[in-house]
Structure formats: C-alpha cells, structure tokens
Protein backbone atom coordinates (compact mmCIF):
# COMPACT_ATOMS: atom_id res chain seq x y z
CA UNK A 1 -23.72 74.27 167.72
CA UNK A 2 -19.87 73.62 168.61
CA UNK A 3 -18.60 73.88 171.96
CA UNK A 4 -15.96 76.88 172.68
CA UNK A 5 -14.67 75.13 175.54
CA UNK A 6 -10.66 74.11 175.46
CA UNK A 7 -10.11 70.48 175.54
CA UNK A 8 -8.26 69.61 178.60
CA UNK A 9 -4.52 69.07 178.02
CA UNK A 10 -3.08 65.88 178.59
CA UNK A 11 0.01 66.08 179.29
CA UNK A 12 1.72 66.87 183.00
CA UNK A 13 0.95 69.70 184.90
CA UNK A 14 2.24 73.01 185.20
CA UNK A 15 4.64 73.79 187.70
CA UNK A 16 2.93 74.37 190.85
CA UNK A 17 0.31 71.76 190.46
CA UNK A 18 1.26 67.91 191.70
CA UNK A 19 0.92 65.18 189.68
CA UNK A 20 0.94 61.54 190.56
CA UNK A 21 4.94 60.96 189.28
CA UNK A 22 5.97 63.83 191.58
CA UNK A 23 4.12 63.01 194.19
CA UNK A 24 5.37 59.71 194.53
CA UNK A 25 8.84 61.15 193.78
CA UNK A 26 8.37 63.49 197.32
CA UNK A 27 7.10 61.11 199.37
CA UNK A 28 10.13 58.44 198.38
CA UNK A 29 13.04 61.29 199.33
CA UNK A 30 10.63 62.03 202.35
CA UNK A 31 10.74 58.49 203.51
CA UNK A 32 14.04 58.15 203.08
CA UNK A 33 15.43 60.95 204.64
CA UNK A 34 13.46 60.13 208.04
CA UNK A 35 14.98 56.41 207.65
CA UNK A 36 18.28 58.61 207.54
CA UNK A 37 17.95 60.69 210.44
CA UNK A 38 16.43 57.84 212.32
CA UNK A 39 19.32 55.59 211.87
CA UNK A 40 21.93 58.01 212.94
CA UNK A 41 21.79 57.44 216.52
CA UNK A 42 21.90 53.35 215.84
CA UNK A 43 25.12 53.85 213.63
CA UNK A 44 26.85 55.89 215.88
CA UNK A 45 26.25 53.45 219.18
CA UNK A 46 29.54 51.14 219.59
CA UNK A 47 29.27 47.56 218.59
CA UNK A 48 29.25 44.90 221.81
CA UNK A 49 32.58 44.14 220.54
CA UNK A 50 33.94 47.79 219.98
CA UNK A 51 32.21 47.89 223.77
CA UNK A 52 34.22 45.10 225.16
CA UNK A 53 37.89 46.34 223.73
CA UNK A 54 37.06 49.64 224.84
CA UNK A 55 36.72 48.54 228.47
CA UNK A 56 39.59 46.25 228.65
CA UNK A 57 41.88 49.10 227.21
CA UNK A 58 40.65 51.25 229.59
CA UNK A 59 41.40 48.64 232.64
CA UNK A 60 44.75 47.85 231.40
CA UNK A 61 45.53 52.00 230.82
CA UNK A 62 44.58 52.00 234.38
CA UNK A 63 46.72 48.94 235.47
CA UNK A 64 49.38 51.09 234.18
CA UNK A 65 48.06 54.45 235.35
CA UNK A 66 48.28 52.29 238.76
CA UNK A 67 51.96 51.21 238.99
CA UNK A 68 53.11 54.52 237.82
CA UNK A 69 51.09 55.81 241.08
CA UNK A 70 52.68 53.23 243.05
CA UNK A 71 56.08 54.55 241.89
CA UNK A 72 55.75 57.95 242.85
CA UNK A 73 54.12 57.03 246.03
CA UNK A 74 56.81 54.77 247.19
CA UNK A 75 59.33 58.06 245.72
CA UNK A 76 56.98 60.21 248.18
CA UNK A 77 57.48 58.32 250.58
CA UNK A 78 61.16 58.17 250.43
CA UNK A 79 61.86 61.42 249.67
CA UNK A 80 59.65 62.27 252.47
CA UNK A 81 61.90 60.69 255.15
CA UNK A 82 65.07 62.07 253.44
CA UNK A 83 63.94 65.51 253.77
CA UNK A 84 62.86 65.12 257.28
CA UNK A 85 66.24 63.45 257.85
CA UNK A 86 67.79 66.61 256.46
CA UNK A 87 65.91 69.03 258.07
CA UNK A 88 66.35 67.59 261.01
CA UNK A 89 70.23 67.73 260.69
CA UNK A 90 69.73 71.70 259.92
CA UNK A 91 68.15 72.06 262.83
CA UNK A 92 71.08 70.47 264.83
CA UNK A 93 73.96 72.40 262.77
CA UNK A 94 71.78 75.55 263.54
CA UNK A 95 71.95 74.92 267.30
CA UNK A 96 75.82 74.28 266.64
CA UNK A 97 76.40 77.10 264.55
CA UNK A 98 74.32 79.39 267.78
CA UNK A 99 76.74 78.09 270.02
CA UNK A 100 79.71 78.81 268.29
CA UNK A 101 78.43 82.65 267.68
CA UNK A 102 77.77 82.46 271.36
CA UNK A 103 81.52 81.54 271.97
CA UNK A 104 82.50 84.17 269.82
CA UNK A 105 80.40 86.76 271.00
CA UNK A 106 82.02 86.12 274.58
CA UNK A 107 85.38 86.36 273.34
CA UNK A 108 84.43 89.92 271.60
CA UNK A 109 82.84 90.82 274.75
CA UNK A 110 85.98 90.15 276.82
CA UNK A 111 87.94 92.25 274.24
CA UNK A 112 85.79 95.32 274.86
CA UNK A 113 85.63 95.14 278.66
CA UNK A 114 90.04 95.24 277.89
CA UNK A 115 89.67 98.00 275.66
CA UNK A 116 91.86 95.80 272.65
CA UNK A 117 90.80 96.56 269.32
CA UNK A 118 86.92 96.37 270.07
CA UNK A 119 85.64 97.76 267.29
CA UNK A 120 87.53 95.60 264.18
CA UNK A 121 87.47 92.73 266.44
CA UNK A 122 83.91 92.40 267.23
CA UNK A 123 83.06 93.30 263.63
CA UNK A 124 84.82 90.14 262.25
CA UNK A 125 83.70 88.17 265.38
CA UNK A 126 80.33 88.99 264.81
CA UNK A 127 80.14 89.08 261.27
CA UNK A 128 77.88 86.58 259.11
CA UNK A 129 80.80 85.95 257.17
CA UNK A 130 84.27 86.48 259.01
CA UNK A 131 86.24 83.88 256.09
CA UNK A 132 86.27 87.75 254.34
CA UNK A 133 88.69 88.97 257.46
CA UNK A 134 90.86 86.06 257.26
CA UNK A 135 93.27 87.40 254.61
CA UNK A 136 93.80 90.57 257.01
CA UNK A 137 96.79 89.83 258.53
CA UNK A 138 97.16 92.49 261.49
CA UNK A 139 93.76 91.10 262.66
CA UNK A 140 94.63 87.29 262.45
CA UNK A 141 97.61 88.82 264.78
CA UNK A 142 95.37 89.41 267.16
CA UNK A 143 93.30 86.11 268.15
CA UNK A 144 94.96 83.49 270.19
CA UNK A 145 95.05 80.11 269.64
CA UNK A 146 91.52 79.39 271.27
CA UNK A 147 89.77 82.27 269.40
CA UNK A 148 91.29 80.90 266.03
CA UNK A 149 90.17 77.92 266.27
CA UNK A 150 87.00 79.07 267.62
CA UNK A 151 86.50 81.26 264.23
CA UNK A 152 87.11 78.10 262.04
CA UNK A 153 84.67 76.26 264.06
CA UNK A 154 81.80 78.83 263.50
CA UNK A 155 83.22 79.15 259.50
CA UNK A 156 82.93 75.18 259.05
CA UNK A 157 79.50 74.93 260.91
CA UNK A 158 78.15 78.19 258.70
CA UNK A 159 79.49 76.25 255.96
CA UNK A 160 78.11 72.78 256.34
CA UNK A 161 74.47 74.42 257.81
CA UNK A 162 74.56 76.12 254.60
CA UNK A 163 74.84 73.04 252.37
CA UNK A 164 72.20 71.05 253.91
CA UNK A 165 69.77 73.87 253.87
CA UNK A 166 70.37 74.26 250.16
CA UNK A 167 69.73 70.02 249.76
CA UNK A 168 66.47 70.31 251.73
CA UNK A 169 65.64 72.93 249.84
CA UNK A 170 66.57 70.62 246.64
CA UNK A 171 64.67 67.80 248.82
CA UNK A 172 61.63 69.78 249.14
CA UNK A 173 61.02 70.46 245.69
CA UNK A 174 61.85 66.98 244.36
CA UNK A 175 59.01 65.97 247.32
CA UNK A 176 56.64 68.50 245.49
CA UNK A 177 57.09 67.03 242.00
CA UNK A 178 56.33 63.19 243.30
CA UNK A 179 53.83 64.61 244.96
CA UNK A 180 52.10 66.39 241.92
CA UNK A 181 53.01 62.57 239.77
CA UNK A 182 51.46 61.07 242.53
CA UNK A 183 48.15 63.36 242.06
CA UNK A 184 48.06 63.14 238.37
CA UNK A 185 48.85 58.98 238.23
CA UNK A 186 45.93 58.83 240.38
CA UNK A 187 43.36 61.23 239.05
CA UNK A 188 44.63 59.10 235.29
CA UNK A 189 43.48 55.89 237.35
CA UNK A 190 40.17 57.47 238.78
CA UNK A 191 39.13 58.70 235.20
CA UNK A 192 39.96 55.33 233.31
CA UNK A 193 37.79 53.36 235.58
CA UNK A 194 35.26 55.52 235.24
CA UNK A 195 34.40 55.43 232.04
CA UNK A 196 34.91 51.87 231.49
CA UNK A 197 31.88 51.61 234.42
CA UNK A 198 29.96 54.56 232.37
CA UNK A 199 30.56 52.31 229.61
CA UNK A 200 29.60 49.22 231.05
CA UNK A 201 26.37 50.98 232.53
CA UNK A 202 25.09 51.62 229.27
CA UNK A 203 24.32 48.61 227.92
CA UNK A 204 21.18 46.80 227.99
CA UNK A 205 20.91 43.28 230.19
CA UNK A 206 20.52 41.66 226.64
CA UNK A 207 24.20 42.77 225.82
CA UNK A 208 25.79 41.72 228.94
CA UNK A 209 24.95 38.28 228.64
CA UNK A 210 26.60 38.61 225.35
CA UNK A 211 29.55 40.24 226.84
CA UNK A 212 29.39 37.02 229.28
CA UNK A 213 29.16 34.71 226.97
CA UNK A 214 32.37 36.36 225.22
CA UNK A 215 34.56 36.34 228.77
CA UNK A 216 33.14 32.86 229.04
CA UNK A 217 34.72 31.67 225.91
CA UNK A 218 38.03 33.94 226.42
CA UNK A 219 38.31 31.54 229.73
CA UNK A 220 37.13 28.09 227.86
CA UNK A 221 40.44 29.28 225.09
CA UNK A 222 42.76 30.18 227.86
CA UNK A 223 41.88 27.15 230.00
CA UNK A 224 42.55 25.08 227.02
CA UNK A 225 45.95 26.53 226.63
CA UNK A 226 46.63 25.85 229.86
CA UNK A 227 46.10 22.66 229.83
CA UNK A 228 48.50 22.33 226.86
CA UNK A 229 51.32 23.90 228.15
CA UNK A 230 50.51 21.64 231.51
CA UNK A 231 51.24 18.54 229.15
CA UNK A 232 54.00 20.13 227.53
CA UNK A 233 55.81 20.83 231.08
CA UNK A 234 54.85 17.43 232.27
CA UNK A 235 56.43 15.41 229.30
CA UNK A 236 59.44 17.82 229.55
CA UNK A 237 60.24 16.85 233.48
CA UNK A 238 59.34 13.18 232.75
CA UNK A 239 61.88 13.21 229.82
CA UNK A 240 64.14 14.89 232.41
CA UNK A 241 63.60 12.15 235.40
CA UNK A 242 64.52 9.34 232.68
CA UNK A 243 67.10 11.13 231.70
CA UNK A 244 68.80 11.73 235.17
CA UNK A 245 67.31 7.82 235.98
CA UNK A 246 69.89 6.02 232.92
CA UNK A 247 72.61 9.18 233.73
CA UNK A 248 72.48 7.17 237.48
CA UNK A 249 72.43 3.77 236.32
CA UNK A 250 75.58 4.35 233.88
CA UNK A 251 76.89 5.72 236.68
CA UNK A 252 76.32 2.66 239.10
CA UNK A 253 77.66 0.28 236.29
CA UNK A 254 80.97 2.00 235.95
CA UNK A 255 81.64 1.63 240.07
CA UNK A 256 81.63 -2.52 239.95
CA UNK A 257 78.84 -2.82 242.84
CA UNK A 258 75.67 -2.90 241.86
CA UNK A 259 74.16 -2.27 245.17
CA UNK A 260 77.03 0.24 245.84
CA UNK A 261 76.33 1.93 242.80
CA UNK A 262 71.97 1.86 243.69
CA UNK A 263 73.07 3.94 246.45
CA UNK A 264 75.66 6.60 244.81
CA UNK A 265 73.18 7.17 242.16
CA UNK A 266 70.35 7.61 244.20
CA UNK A 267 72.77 9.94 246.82
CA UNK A 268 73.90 11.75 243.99
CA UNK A 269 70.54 12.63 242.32
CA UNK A 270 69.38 13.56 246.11
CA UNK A 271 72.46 15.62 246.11
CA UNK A 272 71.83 17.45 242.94
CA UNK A 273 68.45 18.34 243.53
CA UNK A 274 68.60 20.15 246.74
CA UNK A 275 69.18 23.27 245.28
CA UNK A 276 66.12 23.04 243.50
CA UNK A 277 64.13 21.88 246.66
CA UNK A 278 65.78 24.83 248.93
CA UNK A 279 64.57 27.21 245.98
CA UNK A 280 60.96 25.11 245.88
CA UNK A 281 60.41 25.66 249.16
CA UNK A 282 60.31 29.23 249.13
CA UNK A 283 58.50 29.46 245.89
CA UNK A 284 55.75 27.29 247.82
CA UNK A 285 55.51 29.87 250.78
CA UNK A 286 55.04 32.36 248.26
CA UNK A 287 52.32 30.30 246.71
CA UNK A 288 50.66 29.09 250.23
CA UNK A 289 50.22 32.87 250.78
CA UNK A 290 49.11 33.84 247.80
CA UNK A 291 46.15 31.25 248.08
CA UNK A 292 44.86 32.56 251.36
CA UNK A 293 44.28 35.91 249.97
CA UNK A 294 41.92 34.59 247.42
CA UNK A 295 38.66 36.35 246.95
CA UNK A 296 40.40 39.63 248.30
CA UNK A 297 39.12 42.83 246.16
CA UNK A 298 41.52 44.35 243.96
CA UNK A 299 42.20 47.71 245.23
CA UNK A 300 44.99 50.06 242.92
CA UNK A 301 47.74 51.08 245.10
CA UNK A 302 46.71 48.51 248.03
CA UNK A 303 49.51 46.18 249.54
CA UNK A 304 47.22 44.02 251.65
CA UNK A 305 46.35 42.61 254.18
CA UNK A 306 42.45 43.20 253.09
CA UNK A 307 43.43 44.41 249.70
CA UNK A 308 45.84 44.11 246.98
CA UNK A 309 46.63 45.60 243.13
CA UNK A 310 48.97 43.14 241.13
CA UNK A 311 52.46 44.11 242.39
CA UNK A 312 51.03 44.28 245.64
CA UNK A 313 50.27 41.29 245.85
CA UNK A 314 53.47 39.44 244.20
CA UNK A 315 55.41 41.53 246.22
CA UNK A 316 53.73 40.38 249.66
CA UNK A 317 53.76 36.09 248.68
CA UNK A 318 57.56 36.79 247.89
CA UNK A 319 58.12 38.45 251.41
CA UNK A 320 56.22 36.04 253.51
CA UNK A 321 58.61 33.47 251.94
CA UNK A 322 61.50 35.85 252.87
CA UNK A 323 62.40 37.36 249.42
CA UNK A 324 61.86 40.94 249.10
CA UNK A 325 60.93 42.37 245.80
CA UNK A 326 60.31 45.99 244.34
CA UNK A 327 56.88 47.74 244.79
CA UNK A 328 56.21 47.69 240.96
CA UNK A 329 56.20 45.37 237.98
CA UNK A 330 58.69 47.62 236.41
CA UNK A 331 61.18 47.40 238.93
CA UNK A 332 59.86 43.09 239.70
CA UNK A 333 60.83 42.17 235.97
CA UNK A 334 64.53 42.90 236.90
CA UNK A 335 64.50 41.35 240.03
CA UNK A 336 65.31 37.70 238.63
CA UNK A 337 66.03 35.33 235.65
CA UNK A 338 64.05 35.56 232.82
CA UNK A 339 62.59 32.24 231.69
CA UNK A 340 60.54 31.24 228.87
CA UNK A 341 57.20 30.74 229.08
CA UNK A 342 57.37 26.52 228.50
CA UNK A 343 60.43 26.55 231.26
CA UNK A 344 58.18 28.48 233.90
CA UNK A 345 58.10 26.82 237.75
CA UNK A 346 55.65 27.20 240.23
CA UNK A 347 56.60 30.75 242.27
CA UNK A 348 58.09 32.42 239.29
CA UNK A 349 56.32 35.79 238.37
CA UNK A 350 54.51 36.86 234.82
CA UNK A 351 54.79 39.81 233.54
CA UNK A 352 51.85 41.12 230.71
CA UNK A 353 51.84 43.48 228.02
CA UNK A 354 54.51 45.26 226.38
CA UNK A 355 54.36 48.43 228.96
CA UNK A 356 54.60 45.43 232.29
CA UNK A 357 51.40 46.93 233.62
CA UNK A 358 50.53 43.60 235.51
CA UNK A 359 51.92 40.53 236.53
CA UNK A 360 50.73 37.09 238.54
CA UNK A 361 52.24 34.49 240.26
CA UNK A 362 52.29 31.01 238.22
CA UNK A 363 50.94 27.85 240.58
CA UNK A 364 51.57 25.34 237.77
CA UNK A 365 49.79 23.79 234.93
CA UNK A 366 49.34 27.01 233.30
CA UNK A 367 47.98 28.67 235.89
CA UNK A 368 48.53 31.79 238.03
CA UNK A 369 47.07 33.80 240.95
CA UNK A 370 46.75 37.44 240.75
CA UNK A 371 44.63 40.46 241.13
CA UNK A 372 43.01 41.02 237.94
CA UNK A 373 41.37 44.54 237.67
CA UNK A 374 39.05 46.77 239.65
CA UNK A 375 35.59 45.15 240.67
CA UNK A 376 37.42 41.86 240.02
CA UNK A 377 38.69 39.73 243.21
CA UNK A 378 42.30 37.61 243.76
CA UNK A 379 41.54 34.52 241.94
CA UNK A 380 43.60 31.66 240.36
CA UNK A 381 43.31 32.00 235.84
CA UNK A 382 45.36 30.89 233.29
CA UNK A 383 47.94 32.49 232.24
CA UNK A 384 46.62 32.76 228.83
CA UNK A 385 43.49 34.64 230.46
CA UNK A 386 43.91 37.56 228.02
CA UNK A 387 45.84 35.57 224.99
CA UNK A 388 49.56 34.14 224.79
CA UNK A 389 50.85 37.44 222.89
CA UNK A 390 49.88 39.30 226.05
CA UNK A 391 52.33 37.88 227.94
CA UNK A 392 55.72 39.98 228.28
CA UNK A 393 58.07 37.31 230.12
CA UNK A 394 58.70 35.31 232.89
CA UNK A 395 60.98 35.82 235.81
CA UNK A 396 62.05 33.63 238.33
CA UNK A 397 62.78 35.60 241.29
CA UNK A 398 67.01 35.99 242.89
C-alpha cells in the first residue's frame, strides 16, 4: 500500500524557522556590530601625537595667558599707588577746605555778634556753594578785603577737592577692572595647565617613553641647528676680522712707516671696537646672571630670586647688568633693535611665536637660557628648541 505521508519540501524554510544561510547571516551582523561598539572607545582616544600638540598648545596658551597676567598685575600695581596717591591728596584738600569753612564761619560769627546783615551773610558764608552769591552785588559790597579773599580760598579748595575726588573715583574703578583682568588672566593660566597635566596623566608609561623619545629627537633637530647657525656666525666674524685685518694694513701702507702704521692700525681697530666691548660687557653680566639661576623652577608671574616665568627672568639678567627692561615680552620686543636671527650676539633677547608669549636670552652658538614652561626648570636650549618658524625676532636691548 502507498504511503499518505507528504514528502518533505526541500527548499528553505518558512519564515520563522532558521536555516543554515540565515543563521550564518545573524551571527556575521552580530559579530560585527560588537567589533563596532567595541572599537568606539579606541577611535575616539587621541593619537600620542594629537596628545603631544595638544599639550604644547596648551603650555604656550598659558605662556600667553601668563604675560597678559603679568600686565595687569604690574597695571594693579600702579594704579594701586596712584589712587592711594590721590586719595591721599583728598584727604589733605579736605582738611584745607575745613579750615577755610572754619575761617568763614568766624567771620559770619563776628557779623552776627555786630548785628550786620547776619542772616544773607552767613547764608552765603556758610553755603556749600557761595560762587552762586558772587554775582549779587549788594552782598559782594559787604565783605572786606580779608573775607573776599577768604571766600575765593574756600571756592578754589571746594573746587580742586572736588576734582580729585571725581579722579579717585575714576582711579578706583580703573583699579577694579585690572583687578578683575588680573583674576581672569590667572584663572585662564590655572585651567590651561591643568588639563595639559590631566592630559599628560592619562597616558600609559608605554606612551611616555614615546612622547620621550619624540622631545628627544625635537632636541637632537634643534641642537643640530644650532650648531649650524654657530658655524654660520663664526665664518661671518672671521670674514669680518680679515676684513678689518687688510682695511688696517692698507691703512699702514698709505702712512710711509711701516712700524708707524703697525701701531695706527692696531690703535685704530682698538679704537673702533670699544663700543662693542662697553656694550659686551653688559650683555655678559646679563648672561653671568642668567647662568646662576639655572635649575630654578619656572613659576608664571614669578620675578625671582627662587623663581622666574620668561620675562621674569630676561628682565632680572638685564637689570643686574644695569639695563632696565619692561615686565612683559610685549612691552621687551620694543625695548631695542631688532636683529636677524644669523646677526644675533650673545645678551640679545628672542622673542617666540607670533602672539610674543615667550622669549630667552641667547649665550651664543645657537643657544639661549630661559624658563621654558611649568614643571620645566631654567636651563640653557637651542634656540630652535621648538622649530626655526617659532621664532618671532630678535632684539638687542637700548
């Protein structure tokens, strides 16, 4: 007998029941959607690079941050004294001004114990503002010469006691704007640094000895360029001795004594270098002092003697060779002739970055000592420490 049963289709399955092509199918979009979501957090973490430019933006935003603080602290502090000098002053005019209302009051108490005019009299002697009576001419009648002139007296001290209230009032709120730049210059410095140390703190010990092994060759490249624009500088003043050596010797030939003429050329080169030795010498007491505070911290704002930020420091080697120069590196980038960069002399001052937010003092042969950055000590670097475009100019100081 036949069988009734159905023969079992063999095609795919109905919706609803798997089959080995669509099971295959889930488990693929499965696996790939958990590679997805696991590689999110990897692709969104900063490259050591991205890392590294991030934190040196953030120090040189707060190298800036830093000499706009140092501005409106050195404003503070100047608009501080003026305002003390003027308030003091009001004090003195008031004690003036009392004195001459005294002297009036004594002449309007005179007129009452004589019965004469008491009434109009001690009004406009007593008045806040008598200049009003002054066109009345029945009452100017009146005063004698000594009460005239003491009413102008008390009129030009109400006068003047009047102004300089109104400019230490002026004072007073120019005082209270530095003072809020001075707060927000320094609150911009406190959050720059720290997030380049948040930064920083995040990444593994694998990654900083990357990042060191980056700064390390940033220093081999900038130590290298040094030592090129050493050579260049030293070929230049040897070119520049020979030169001044045959400019002599002419010189000698033309007198008819050679050993006259040995000693006017080698009076006259003497003579025509002292200007640069009486300039040398202070650019090496600027230099001598700047040495001795190597492996001081950076500190933003500090001006030594345990501490200094960039300007600080320039400012302070300048001074102890008698030169004084401006609290920040916008104000120190006028305060000389600019130079180029191949022409640059040991003392003279360079300036980085197109917003002068730091600056060094060059030593020679390329090199400089400054304060670098927060966590970073006074050290002697080549000027090419963070690449030849970064420098802005160089200055030699008046």
């Amino acid at each position: 007998m036949a069988s009734h049963r159905k023969s079992r289709p063999t095609g795919p399955r109905v919706a609803g029941i798997r089959t080995p092509a669509l099971a295959t199918a889930a488990l693929t979009s499965v696996a790939l959607l958990s590679q997805t979501a696991n590689a999110t957090p990897s692709d969104d973490r900063p490259t050591l690079e991205e890392v590294e430019k991030k934190v040196d933006d953030l120090y040189r935003q707060a190298g800036s941050a830093t000499e706009k603080y140092n501005a409106a602290k050195e404003k503070t502090s100047k608009q501080r004294k003026k305002v003390d000098g003027l308030l003091d002053d009001v004090a003195q005019r008031t004690q003036k001004l009392n004195d001459a209302r005294d002297e009036l009051g004594s002449f309007a108490s005179a007129q009452y114990r004589t019965g004469a005019s008491v009434p109009e009299t001690a009004t406009l002697l007593l008045a806040d503002s008598p200049q009003d009576y002054f066109d009345q001419n029945q009452l100017m009648n009146r005063l004698t010469g000594r009460q005239k002139s003491a009413v102008d007296d008390y009129v030009t001290q109400q006068s003047e006691t009047m102004k300089k209230r109104r400019e230490a009032a002026e004072g007073l709120e120019t005082l209270t704007e530095s003072q809020s730049d001075l707060k927000t210059a320094k609150s911009t410095v406190q959050k720059k640094l720290a997030t380049a140390r948040e930064l920083l703190s995040e990444l593994t010990a694998e990654e900083k000895a990357r990042l060191a092994a980056i700064e390390k060759k940033k220093q081999e490249e900038a130590a290298r360029k040094a030592a090129e624009l050493a050579k260049q500088q030293q070929a230049r003043e040897e070119a520049e001795r020979k030169r001044q050596e045959e400019a002599a010797q002419q010189q000698g030939s033309g007198s008819g004594s050679s050993g006259t003429s040995d000693g006017n050329g080698s009076s006259d080169s003497s003579g025509s270098s002292t200007p640069d030795t009486s300039n040398g010498t202070k650019a090496e007491k600027a230099i001598a002092f700047a040495r001795a505070q190597i492996g001081k911290p950076y500190v933003w704002g500090a001006t030594g003697p345990g501490s200094y930020d960039c300007s600080g420091l320039t400012q302070a080697a300048w001074k102890a060779a008698g030169v004084t120069l401006p609290r920040v590196t916008y104000d120190q980038v006028n305060a000389g002739t600019t130079v180029s960069v191949s022409q640059a002399q040991p003392g003279d001052l360079v300036f980085f970055y197109d917003d002068i937010s730091h600056v060094g003092l060059y030593i020679g042969d390329g090199m400089m000592i400054h304060a670098p950055k927060p966590g970073a000590y006074v050290r002697e670097e080549s000027i090419f420490y963070d690449g030849e475009s970064s420098i802005y100019s160089v200055v030699r100081p008046a």
